[in-house]
N, C-alpha and C. Protein backbone atom coordinates (compact mmCIF):
# COMPACT_ATOMS: atom_id res chain seq x y z
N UNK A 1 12.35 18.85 36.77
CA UNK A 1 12.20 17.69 35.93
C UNK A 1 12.22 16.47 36.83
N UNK A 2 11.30 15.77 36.79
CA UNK A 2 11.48 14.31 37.53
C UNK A 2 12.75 13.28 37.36
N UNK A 3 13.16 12.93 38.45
CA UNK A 3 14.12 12.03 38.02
C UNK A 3 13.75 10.39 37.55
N UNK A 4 12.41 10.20 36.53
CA UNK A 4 12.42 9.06 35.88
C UNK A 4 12.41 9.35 34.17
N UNK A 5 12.77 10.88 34.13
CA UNK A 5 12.97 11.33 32.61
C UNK A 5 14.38 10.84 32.23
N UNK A 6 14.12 10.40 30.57
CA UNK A 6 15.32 9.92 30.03
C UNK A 6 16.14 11.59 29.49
N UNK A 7 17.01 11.70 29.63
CA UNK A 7 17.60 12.61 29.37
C UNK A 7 18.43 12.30 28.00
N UNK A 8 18.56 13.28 27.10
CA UNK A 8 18.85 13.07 25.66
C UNK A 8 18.69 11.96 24.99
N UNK A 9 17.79 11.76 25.07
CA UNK A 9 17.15 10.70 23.70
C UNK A 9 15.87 11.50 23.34
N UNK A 10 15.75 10.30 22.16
CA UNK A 10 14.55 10.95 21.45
C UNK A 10 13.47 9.76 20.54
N UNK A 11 12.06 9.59 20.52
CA UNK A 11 11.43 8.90 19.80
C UNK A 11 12.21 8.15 18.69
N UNK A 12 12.18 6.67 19.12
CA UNK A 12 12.38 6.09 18.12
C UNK A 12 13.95 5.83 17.66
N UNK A 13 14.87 6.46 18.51
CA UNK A 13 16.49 6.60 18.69
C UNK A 13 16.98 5.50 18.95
N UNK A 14 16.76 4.75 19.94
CA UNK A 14 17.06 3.81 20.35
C UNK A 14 16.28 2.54 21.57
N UNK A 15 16.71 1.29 21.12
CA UNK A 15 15.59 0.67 22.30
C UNK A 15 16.42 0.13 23.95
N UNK A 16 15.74 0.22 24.90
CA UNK A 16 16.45 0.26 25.88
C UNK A 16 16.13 -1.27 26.66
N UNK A 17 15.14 -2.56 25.96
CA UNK A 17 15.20 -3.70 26.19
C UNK A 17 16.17 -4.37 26.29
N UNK A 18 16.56 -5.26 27.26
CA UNK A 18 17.80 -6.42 26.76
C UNK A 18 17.18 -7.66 26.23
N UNK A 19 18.06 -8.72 26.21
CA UNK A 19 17.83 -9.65 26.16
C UNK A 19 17.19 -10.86 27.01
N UNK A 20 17.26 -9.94 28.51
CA UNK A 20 17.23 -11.43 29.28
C UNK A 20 15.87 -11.57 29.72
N UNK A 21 15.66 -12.96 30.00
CA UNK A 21 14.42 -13.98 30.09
C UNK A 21 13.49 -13.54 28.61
N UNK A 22 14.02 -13.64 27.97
CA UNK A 22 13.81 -13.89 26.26
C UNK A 22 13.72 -15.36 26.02
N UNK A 23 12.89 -16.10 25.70
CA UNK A 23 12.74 -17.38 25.26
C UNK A 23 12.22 -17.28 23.77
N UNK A 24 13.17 -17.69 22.83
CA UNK A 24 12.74 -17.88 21.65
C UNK A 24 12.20 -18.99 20.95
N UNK A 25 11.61 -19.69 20.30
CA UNK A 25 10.60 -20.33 19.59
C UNK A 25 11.80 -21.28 19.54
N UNK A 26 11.45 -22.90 19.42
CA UNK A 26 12.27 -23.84 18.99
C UNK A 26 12.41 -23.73 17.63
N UNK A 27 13.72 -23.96 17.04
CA UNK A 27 13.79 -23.96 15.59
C UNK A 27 15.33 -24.77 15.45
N UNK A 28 14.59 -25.17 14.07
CA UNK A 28 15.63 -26.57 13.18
C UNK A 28 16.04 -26.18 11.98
N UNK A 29 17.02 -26.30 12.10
CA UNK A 29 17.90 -25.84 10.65
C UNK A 29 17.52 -26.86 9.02
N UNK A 30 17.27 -26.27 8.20
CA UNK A 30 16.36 -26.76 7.25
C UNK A 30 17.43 -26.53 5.85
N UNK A 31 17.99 -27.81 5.40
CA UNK A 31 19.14 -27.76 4.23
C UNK A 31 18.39 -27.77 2.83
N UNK A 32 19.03 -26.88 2.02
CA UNK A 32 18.15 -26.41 0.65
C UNK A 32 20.09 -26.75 -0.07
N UNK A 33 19.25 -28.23 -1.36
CA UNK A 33 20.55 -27.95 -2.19
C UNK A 33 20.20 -27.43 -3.84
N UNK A 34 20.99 -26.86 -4.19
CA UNK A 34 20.97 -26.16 -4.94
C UNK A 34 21.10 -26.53 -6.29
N UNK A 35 20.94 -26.77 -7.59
CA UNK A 35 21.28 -27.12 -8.84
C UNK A 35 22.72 -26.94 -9.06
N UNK A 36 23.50 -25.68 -8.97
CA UNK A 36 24.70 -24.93 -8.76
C UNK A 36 25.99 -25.67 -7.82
N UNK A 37 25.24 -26.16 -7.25
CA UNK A 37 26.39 -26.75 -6.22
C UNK A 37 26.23 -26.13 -4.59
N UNK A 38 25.31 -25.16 -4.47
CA UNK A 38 25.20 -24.41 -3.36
C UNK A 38 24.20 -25.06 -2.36
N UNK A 39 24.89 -24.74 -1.10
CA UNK A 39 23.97 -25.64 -0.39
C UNK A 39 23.37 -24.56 0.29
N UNK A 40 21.96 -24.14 1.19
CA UNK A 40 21.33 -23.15 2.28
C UNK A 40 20.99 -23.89 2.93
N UNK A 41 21.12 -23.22 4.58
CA UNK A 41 20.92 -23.50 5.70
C UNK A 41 19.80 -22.56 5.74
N UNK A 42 18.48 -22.78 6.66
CA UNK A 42 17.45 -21.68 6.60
C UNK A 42 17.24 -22.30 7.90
N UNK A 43 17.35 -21.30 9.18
CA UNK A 43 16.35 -21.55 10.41
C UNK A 43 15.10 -21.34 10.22
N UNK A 44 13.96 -22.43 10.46
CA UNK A 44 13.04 -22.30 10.66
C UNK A 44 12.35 -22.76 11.76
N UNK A 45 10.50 -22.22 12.35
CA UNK A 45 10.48 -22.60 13.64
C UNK A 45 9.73 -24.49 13.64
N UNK A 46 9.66 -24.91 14.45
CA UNK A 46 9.53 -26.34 14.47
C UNK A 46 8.13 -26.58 13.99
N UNK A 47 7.52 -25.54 14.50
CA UNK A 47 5.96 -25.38 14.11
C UNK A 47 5.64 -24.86 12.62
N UNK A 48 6.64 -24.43 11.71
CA UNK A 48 6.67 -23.86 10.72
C UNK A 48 6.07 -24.70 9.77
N UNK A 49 5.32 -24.36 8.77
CA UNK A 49 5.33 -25.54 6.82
C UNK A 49 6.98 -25.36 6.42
N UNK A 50 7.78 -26.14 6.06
CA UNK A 50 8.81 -25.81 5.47
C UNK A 50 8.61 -26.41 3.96
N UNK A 51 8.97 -24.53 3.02
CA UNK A 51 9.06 -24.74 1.84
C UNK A 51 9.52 -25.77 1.00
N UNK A 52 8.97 -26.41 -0.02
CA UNK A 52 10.01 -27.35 -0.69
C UNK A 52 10.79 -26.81 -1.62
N UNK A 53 10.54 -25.72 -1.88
CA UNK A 53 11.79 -24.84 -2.67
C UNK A 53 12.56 -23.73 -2.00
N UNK A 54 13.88 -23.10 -2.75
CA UNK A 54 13.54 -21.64 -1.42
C UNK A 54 14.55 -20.95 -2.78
N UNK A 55 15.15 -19.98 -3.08
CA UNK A 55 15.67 -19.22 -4.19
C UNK A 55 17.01 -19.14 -3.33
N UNK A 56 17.72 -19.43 -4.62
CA UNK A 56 19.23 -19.47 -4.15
C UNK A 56 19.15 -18.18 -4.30
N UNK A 57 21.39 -17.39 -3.78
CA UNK A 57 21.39 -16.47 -3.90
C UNK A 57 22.21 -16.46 -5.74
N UNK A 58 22.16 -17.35 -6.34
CA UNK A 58 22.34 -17.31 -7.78
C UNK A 58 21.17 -17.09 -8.44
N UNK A 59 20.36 -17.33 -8.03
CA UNK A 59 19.23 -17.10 -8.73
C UNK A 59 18.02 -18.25 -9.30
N UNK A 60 19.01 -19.65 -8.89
CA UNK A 60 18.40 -20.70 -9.40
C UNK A 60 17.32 -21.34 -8.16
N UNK A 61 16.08 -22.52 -8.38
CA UNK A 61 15.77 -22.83 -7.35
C UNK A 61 16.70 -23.48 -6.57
N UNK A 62 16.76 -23.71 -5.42
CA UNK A 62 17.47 -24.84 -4.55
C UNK A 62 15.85 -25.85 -4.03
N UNK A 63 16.14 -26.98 -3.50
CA UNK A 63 15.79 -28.22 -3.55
C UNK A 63 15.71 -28.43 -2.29
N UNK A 64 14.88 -28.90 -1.23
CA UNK A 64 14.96 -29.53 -0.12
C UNK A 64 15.36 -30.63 -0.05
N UNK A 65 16.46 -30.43 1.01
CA UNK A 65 16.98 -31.91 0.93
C UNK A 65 16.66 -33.03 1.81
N UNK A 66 16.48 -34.15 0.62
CA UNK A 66 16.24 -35.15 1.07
C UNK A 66 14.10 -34.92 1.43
N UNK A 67 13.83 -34.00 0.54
CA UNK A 67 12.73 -33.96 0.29
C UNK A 67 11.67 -33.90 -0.96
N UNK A 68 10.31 -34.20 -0.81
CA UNK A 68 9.78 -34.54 -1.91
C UNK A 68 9.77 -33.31 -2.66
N UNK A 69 10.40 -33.51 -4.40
CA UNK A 69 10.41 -32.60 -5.30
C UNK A 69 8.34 -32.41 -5.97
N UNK A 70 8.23 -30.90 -5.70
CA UNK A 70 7.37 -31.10 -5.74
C UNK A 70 6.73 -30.84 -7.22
N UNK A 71 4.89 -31.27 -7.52
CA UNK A 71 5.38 -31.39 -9.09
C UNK A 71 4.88 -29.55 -10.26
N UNK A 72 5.75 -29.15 -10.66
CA UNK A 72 5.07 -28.18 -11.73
C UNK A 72 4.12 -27.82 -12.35
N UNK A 73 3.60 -26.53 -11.61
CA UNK A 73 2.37 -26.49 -11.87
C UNK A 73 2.12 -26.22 -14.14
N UNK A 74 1.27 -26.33 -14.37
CA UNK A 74 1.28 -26.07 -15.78
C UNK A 74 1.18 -24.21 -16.13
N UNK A 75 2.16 -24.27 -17.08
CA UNK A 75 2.21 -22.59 -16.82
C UNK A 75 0.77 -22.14 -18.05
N UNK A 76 0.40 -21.34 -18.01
CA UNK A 76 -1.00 -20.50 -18.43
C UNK A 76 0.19 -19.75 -19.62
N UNK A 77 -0.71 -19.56 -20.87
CA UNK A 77 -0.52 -19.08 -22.17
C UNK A 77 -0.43 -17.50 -21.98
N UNK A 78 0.67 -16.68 -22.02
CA UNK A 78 0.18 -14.77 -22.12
C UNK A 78 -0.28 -14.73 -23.12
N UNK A 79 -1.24 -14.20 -23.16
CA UNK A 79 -1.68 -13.73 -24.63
C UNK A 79 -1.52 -12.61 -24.90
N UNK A 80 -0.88 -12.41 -26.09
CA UNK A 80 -0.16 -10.82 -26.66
C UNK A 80 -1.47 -10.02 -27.45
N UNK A 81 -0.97 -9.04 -27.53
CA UNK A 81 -2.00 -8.41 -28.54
C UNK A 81 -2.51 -8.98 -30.14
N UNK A 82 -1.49 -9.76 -30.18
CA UNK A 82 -1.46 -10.13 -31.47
C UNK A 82 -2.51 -11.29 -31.34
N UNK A 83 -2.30 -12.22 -30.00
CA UNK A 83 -3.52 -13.05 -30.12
C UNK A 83 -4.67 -12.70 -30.03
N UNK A 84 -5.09 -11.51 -29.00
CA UNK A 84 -6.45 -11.28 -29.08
C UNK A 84 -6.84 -10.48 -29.91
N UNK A 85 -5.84 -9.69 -31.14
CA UNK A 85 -6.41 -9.24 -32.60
C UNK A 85 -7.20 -10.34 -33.26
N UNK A 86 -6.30 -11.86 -33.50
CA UNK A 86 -6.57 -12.80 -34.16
C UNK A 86 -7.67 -13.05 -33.86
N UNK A 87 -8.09 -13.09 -32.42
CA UNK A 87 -9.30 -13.79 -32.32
C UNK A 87 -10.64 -13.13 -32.78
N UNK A 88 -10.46 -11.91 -33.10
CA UNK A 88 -11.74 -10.86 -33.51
C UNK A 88 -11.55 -10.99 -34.97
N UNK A 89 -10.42 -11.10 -35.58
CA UNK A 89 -10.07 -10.82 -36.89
C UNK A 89 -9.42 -12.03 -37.87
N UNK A 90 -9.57 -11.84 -39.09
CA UNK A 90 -9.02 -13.35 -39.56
C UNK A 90 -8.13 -12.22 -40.52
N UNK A 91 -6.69 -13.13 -40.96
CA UNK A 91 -5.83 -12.30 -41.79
C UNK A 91 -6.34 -11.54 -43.06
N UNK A 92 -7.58 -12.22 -43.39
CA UNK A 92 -7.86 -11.52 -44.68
C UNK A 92 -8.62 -10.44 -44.35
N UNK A 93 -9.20 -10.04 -43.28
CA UNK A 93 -9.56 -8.67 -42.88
C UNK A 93 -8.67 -8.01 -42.60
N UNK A 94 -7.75 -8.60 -41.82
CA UNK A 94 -6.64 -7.77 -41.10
C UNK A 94 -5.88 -6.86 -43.03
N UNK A 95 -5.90 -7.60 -43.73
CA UNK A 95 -4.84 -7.07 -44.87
C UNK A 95 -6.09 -5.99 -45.44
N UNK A 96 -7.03 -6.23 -45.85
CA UNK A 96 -8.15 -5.06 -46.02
C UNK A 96 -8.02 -3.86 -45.20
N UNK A 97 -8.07 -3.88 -43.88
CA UNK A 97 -8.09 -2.85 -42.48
C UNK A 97 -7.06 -2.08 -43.21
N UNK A 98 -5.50 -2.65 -43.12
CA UNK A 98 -4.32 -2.03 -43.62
C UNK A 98 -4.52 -1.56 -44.61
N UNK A 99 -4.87 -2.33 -46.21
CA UNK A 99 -4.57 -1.41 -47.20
C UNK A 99 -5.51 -0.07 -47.16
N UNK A 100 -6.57 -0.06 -46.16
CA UNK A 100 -8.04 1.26 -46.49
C UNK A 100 -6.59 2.71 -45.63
N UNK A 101 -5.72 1.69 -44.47
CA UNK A 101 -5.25 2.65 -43.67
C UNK A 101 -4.11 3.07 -44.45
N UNK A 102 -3.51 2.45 -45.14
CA UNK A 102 -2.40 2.74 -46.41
C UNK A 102 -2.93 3.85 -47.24
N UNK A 103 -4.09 4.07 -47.45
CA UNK A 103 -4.64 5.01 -48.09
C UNK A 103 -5.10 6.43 -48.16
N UNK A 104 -5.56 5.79 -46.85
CA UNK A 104 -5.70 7.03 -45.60
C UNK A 104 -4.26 7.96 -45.51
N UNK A 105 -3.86 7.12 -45.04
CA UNK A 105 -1.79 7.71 -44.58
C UNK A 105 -1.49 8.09 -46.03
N UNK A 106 -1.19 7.85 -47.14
CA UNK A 106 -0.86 7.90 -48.10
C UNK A 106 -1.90 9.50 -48.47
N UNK A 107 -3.35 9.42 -48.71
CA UNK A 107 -3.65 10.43 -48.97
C UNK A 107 -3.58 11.46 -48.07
N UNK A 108 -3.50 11.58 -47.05
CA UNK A 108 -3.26 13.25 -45.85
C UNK A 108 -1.85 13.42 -46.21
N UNK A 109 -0.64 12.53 -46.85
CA UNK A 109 0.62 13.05 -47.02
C UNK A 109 0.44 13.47 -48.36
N UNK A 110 -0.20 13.59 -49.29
CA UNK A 110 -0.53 14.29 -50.62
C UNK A 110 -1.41 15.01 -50.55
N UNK A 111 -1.70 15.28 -49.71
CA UNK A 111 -2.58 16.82 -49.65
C UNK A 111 -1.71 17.73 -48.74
N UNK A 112 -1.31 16.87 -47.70
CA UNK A 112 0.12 18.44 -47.30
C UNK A 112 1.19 18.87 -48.23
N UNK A 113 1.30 18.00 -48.83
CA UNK A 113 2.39 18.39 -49.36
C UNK A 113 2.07 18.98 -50.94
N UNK A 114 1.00 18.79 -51.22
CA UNK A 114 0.11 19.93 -52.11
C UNK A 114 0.15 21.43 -51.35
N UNK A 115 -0.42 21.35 -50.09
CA UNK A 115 -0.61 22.22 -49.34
C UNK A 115 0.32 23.07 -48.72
N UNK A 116 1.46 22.39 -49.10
CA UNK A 116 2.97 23.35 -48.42
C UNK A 116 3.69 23.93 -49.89
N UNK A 117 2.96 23.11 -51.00
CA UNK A 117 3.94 23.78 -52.52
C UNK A 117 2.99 24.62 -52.87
């Protein structure tokens, strides 16, 4: 066996880099306050966009501080099933549809049960 084999290790086990002559990216600590009372510290790099919001760990937004609040976008309508029935259908069909299906349901349960006596 050559002596530049690693002896007991294995793929992916462990890394054998250090740290030194590592130069990491300049970065500025970026204060987020919170609705809650909570304040975040977020390193980011100097070259970075920094968010104007960032999610607390309560759950609420937090706020850049001492930065522009930015403005809400307009939220978009879900439309349920019920709206896009409406839009094909007007209530006075819709109550027709039902009573033909009331009838339907109503008659297959009087014929089984003809059919089981």
């Amino acid at each position: 066996m050559s002596e530049g084999a690693l002896r007991g290790t294995r793929l992916g086990a462990a890394s054998y880099e250090t740290d030194e002559n590592v130069v990491l990216a300049p970065r500025s600590d970026v204060y987020y306050d919170c609705p809650n009372g909570h304040t975040l510290s977020m390193p980011f790099s100097v070259e970075a966009e920094v968010p104007a919001t960032w999610d607390c760990h309560c759950g609420a937004r937090a706020a850049l501080r001492d930065g522009v609040t930015p403005e809400l976008k307009p939220m978009k309508h879900v439309r349920t099933h019920w709206d896009m029935l409406r839009e094909r259908r007007s209530i006075d069909e819709l109550e027709i549809l039902l009573a033909e299906r009331l009838e339907i349901i109503q008659g297959t349960a009087y014929s089984e049960e003809r059919k089981s006596a």
